[in-house]
C-alpha atoms as a PDB file:
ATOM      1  CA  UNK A   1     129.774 194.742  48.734  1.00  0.00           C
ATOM      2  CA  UNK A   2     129.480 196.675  45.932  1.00  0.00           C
ATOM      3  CA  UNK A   3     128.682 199.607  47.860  1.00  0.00           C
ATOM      4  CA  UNK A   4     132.455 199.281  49.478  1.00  0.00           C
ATOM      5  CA  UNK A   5     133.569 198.669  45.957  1.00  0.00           C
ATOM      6  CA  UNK A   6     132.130 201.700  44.429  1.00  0.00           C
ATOM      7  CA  UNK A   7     133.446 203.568  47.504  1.00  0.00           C
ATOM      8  CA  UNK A   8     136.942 201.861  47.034  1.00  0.00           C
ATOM      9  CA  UNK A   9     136.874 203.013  43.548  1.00  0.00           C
ATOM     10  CA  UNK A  10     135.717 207.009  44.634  1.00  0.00           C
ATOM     11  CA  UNK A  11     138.961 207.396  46.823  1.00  0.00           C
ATOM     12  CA  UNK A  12     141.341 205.520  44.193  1.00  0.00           C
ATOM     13  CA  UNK A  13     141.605 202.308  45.615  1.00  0.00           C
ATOM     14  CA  UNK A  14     141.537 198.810  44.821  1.00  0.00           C
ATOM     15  CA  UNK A  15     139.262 196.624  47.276  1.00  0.00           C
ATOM     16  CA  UNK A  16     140.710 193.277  47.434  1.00  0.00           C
ATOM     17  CA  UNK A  17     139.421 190.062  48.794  1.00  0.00           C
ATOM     18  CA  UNK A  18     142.689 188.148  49.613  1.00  0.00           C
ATOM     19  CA  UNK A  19     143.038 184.435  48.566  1.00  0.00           C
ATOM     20  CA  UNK A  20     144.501 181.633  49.864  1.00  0.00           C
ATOM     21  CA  UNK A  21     147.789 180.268  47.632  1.00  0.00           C
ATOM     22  CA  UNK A  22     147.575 177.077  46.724  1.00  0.00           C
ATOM     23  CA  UNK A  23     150.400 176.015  49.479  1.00  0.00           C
ATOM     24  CA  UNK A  24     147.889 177.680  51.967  1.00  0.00           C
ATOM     25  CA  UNK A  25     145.071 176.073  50.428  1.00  0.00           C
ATOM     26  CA  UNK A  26     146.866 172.529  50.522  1.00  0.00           C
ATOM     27  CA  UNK A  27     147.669 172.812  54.198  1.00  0.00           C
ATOM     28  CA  UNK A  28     144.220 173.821  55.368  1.00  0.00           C
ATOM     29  CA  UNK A  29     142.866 171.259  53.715  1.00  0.00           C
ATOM     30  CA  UNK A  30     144.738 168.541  55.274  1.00  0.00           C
ATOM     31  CA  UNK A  31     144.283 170.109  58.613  1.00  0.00           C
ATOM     32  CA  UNK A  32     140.653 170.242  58.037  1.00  0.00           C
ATOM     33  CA  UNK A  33     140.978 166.537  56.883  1.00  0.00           C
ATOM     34  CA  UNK A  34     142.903 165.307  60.277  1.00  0.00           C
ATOM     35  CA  UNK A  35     140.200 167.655  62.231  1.00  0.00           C
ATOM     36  CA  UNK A  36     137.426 165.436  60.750  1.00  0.00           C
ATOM     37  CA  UNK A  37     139.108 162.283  61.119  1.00  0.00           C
ATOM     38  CA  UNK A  38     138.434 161.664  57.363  1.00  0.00           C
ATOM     39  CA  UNK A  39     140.620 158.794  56.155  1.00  0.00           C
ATOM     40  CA  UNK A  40     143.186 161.111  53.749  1.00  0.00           C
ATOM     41  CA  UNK A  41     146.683 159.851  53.083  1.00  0.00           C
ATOM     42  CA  UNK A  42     147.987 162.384  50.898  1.00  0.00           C
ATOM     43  CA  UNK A  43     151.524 163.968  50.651  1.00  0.00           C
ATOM     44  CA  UNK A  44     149.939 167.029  52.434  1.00  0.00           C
ATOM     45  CA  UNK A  45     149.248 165.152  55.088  1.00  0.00           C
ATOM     46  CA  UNK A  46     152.866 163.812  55.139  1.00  0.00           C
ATOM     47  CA  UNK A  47     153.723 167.672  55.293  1.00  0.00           C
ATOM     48  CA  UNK A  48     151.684 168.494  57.698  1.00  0.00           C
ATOM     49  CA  UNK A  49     152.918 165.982  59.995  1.00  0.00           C
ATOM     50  CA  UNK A  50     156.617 166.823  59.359  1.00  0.00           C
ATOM     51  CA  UNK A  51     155.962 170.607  59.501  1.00  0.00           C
ATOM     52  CA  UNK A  52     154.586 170.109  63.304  1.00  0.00           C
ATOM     53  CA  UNK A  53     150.902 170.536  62.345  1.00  0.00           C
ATOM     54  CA  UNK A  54     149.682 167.224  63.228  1.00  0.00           C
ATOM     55  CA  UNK A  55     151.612 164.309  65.233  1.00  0.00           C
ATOM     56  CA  UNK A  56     150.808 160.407  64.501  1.00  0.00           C
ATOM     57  CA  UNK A  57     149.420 158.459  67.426  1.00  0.00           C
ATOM     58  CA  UNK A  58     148.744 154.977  67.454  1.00  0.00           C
ATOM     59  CA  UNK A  59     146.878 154.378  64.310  1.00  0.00           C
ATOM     60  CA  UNK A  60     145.603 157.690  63.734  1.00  0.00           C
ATOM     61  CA  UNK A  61     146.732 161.757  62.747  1.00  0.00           C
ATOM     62  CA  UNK A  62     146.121 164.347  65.730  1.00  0.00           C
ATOM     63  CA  UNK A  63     146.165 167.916  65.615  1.00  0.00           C
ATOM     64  CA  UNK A  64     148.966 169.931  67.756  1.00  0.00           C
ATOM     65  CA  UNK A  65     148.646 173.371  69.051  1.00  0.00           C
ATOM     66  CA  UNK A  66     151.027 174.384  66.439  1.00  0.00           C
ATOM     67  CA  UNK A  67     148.231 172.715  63.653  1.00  0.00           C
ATOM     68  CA  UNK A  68     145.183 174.735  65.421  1.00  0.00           C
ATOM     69  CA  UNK A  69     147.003 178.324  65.358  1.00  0.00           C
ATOM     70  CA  UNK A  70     147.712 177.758  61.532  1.00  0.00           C
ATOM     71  CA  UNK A  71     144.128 176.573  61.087  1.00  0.00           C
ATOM     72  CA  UNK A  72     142.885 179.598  62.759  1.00  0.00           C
ATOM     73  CA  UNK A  73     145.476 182.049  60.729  1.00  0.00           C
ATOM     74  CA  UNK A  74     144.677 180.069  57.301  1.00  0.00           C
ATOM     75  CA  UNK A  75     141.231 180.527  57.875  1.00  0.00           C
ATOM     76  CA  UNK A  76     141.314 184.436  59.196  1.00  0.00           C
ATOM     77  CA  UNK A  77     142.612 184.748  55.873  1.00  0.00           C
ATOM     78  CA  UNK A  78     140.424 183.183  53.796  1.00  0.00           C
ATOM     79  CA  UNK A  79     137.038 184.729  55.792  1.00  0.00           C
ATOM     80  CA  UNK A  80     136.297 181.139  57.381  1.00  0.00           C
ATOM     81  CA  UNK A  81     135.705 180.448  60.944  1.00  0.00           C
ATOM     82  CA  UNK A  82     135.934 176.758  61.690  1.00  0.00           C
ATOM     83  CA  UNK A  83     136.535 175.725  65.007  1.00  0.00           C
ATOM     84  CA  UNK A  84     136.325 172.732  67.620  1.00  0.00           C
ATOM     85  CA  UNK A  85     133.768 173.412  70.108  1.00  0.00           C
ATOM     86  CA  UNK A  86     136.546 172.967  72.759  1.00  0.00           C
ATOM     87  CA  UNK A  87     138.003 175.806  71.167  1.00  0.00           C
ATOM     88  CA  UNK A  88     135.202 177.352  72.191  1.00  0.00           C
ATOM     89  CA  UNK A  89     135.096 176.845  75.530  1.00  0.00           C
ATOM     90  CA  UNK A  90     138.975 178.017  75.577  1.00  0.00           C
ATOM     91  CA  UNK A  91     137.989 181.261  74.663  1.00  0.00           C
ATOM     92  CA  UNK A  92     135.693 181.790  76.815  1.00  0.00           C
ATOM     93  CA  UNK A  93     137.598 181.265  79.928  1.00  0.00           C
END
């Protein structure tokens, strides 16, 4: 990396590793919560649920479509690949 840096720097650039905000960083880590089924009753999950990320059924959080796609953006930006292994399977088809 600090080759690209130093190479960055020769041109008059900035290299930049971009961040999460802490919005960003609050919704992936509710999503990540309902993907794991980890007991979490937070306002983000609240948020999540009314944003159209996850849905409530029967005594438990779910993930919609809508909640994977922003899973997969959120963590495309923050250099993570976390996925279900039916995901998997979708993109290989």
């Amino acid at each position: 990396m600090q080759k690209q840096h130093c190479l960055a720097a020769m041109i008059g650039r900035t290299y930049r590793i971009m961040a999460l905000s802490n919005k960003q960083n609050q919704r992936l880590g509710a999503i990540l919560s309902v993907m794991l089924k980890e007991e979490a009753h937070s306002p983000a999950i609240g948020q999540i649920i009314t944003d159209g990320f996850a849905q409530k059924k029967d005594d438990s959080v779910e993930i919609t479509d809508k909640g994977l796609d922003e899973k997969n953006r959120l963590c495309t930006l923050a250099g993570l690949n976390i996925r279900y292994s039916s995901e998997n399977n979708i993109d290989e088809k």
